[in-house]
N, C-alpha and C. Protein backbone atom coordinates (compact mmCIF):
# COMPACT_ATOMS: atom_id res chain seq x y z
N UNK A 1 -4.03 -7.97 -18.77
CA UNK A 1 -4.55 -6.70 -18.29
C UNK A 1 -4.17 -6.51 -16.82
N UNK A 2 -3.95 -5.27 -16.70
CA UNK A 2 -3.47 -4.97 -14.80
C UNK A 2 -4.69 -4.80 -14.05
N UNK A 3 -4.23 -5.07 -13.07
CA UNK A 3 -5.86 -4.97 -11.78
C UNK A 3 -5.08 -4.08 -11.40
N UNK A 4 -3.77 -2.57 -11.28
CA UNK A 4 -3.88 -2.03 -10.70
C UNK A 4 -3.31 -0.62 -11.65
N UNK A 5 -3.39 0.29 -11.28
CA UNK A 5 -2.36 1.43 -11.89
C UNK A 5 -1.65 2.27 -11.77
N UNK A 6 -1.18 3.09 -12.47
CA UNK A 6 0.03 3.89 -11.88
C UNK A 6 -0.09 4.87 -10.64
N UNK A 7 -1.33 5.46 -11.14
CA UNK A 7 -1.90 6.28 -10.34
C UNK A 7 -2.51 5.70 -8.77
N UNK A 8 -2.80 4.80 -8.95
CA UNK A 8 -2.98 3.74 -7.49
C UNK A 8 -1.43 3.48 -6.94
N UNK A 9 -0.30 2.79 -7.47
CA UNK A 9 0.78 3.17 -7.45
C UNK A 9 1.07 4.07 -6.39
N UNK A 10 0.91 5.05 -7.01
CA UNK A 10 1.20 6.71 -6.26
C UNK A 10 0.95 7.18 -5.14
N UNK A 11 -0.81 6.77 -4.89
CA UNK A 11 -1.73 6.54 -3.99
C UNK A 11 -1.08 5.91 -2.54
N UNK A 12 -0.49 4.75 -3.17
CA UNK A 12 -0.01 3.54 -2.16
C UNK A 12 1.03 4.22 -1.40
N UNK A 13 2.29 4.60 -2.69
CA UNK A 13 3.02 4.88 -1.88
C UNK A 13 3.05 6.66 -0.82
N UNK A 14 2.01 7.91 -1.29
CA UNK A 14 2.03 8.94 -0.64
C UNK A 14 1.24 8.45 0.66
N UNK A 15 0.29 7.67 0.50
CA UNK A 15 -0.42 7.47 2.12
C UNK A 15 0.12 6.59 2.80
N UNK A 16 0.79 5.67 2.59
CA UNK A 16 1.54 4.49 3.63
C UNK A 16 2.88 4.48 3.30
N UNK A 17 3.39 5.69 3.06
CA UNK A 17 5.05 6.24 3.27
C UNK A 17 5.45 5.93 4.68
N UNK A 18 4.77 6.28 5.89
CA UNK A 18 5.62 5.60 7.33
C UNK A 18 5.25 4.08 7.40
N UNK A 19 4.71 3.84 6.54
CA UNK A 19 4.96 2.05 6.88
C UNK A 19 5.61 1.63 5.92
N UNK A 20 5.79 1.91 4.82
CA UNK A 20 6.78 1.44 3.53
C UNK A 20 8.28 2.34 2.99
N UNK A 21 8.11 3.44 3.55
CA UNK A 21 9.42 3.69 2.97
C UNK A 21 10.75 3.46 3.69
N UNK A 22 11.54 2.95 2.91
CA UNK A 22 12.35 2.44 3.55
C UNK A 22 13.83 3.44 4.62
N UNK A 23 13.98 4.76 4.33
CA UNK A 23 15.11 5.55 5.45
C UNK A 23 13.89 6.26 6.08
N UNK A 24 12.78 5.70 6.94
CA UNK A 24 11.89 6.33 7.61
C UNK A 24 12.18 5.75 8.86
N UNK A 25 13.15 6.22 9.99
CA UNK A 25 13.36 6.25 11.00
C UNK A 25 12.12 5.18 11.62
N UNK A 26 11.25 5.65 11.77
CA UNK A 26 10.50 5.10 13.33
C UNK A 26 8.93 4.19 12.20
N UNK A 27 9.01 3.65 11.84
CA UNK A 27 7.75 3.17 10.64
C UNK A 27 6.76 2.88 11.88
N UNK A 28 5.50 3.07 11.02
CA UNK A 28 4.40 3.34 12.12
C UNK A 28 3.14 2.38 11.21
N UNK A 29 2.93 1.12 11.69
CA UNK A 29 2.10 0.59 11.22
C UNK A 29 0.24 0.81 10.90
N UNK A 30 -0.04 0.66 9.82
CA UNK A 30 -0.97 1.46 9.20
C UNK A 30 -2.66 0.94 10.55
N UNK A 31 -3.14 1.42 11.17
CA UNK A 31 -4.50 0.98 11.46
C UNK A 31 -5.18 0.34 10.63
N UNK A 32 -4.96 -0.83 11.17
CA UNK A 32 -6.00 -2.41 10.46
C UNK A 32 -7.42 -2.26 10.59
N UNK A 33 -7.98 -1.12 11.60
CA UNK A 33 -9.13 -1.48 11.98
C UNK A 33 -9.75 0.17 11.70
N UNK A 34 -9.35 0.49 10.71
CA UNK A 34 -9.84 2.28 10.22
C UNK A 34 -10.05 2.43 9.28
N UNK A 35 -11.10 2.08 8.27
CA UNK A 35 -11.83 2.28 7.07
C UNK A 35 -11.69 3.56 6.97
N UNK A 36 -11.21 4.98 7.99
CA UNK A 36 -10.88 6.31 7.08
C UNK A 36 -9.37 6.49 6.83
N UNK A 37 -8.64 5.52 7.09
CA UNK A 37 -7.14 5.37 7.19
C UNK A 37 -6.69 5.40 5.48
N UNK A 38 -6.17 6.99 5.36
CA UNK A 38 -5.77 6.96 3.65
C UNK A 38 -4.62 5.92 3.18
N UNK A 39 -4.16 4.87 4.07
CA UNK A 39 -3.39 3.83 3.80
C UNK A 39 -4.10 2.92 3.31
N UNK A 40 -5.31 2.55 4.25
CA UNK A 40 -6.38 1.99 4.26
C UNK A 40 -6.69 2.16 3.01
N UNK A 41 -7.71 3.25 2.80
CA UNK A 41 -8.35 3.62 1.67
C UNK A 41 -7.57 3.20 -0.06
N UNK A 42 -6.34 3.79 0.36
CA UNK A 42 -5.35 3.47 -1.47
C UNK A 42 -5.17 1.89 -1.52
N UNK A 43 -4.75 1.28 -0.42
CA UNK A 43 -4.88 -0.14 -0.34
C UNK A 43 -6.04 -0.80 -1.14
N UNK A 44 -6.87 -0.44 -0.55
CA UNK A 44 -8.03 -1.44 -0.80
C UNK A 44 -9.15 -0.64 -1.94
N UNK A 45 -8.51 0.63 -2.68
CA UNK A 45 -9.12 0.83 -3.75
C UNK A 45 -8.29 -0.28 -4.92
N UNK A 46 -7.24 -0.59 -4.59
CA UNK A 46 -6.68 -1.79 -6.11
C UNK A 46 -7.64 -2.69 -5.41
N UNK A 47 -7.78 -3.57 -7.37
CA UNK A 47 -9.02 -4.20 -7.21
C UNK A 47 -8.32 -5.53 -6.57
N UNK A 48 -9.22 -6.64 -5.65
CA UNK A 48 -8.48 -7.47 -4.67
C UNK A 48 -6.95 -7.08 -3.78
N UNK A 49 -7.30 -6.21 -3.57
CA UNK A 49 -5.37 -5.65 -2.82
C UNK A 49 -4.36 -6.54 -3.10
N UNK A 50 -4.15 -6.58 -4.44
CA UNK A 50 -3.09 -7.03 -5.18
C UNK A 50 -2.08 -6.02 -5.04
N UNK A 51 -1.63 -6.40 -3.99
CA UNK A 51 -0.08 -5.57 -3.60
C UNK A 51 1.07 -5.84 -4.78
N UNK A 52 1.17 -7.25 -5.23
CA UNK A 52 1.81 -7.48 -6.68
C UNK A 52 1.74 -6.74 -7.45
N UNK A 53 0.43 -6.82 -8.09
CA UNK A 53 0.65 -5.37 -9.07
C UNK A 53 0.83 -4.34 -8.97
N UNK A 54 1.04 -3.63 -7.73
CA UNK A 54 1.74 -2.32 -7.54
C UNK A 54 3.21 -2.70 -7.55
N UNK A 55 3.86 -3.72 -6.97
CA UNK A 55 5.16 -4.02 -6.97
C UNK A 55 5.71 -4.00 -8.09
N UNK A 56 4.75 -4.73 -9.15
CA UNK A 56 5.12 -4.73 -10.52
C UNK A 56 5.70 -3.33 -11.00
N UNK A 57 4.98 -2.40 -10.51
CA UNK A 57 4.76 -1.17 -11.35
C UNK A 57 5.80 -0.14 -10.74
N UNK A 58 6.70 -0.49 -9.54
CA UNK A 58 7.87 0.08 -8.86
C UNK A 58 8.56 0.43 -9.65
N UNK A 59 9.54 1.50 -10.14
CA UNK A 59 10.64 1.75 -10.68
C UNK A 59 11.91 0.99 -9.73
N UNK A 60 13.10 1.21 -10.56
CA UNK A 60 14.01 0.39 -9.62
C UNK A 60 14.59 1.98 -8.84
N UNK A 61 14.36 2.88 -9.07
CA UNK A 61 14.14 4.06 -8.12
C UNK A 61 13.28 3.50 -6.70
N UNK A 62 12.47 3.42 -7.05
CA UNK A 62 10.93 3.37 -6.01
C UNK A 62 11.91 2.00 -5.46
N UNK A 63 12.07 1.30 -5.88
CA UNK A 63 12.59 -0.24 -5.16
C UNK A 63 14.08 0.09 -4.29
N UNK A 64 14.95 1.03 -4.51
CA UNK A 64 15.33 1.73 -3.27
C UNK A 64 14.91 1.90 -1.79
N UNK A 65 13.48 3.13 -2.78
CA UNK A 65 13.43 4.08 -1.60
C UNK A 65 11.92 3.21 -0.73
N UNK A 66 11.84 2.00 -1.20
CA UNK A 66 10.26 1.71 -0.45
C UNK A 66 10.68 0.47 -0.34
N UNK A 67 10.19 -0.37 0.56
CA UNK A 67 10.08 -2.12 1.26
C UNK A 67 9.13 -2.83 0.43
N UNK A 68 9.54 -3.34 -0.53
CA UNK A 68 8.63 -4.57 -1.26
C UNK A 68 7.81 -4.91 -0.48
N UNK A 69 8.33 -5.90 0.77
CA UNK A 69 7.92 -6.58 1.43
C UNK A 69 6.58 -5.79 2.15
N UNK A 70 7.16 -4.94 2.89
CA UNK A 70 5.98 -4.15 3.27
C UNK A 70 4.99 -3.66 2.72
N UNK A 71 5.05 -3.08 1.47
CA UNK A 71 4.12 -2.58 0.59
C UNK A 71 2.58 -4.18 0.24
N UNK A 72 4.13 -5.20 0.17
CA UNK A 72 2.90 -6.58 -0.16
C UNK A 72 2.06 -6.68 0.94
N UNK A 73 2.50 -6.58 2.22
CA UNK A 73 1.94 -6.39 3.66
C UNK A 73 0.55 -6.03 3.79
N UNK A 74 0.30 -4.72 2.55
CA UNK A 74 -0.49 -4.28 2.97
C UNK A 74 -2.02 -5.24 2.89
N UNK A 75 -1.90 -5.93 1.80
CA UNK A 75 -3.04 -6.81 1.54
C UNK A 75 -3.68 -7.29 2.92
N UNK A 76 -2.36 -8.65 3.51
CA UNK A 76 -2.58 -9.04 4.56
C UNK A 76 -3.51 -8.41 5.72
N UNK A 77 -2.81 -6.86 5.88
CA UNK A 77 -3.14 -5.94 6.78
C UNK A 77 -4.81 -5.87 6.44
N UNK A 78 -4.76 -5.54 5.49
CA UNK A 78 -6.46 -4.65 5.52
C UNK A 78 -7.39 -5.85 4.45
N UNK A 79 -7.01 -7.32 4.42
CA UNK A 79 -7.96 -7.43 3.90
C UNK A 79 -9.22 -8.23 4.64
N UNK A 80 -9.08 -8.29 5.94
CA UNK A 80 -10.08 -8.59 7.38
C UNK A 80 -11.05 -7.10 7.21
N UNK A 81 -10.83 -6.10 6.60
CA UNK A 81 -11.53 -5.03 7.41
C UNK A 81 -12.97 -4.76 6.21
N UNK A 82 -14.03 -4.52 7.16
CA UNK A 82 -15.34 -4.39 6.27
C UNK A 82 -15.45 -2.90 5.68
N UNK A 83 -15.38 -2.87 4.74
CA UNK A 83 -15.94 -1.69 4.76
C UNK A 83 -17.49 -1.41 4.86
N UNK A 84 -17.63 -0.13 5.03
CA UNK A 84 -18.95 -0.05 5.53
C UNK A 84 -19.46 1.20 4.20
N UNK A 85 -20.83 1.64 4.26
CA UNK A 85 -20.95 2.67 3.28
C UNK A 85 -21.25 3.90 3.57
């Protein structure tokens, strides 16, 4: 069974497009420390920020136009941050 989906997928990549896509001139790293950060937010709605299973779910389109690497990043990035309610 997947911990993540397509639609999270989607999520990932429309809000943290300047940190993951890859012919984006000037990439602008996502705020680690901003629980309203919609990078933030699509990140850490997959369940454990299993950046893998979004990788999984890349087309070899999407694996072009976006940074594996970075996209896995994101875990690292935001998984220090509390959310609050």
């Amino acid at each position: 069974m997947r911990k993540c989906t397509h639609a999270q997928k989607v999520n990932i990549l429309r809000a943290c497009w300047r940190w993951v896509k890859l012919d984006h001139g000037h990439r602008v790293l996502p705020p680690h420390n901003d629980v309203f950060d919609p990078c933030c937010n699509a990140a850490r709605d997959v369940r454990a920020l299993d950046m893998d299973c979004i990788v999984d779910l890349l087309t070899g389109e999407e694996r072009r136009r976006y940074d594996v690497g970075r996209i896995r990043s994101l875990e690292r990035i935001f998984a220090t941050i509390e959310m609050k309610d």
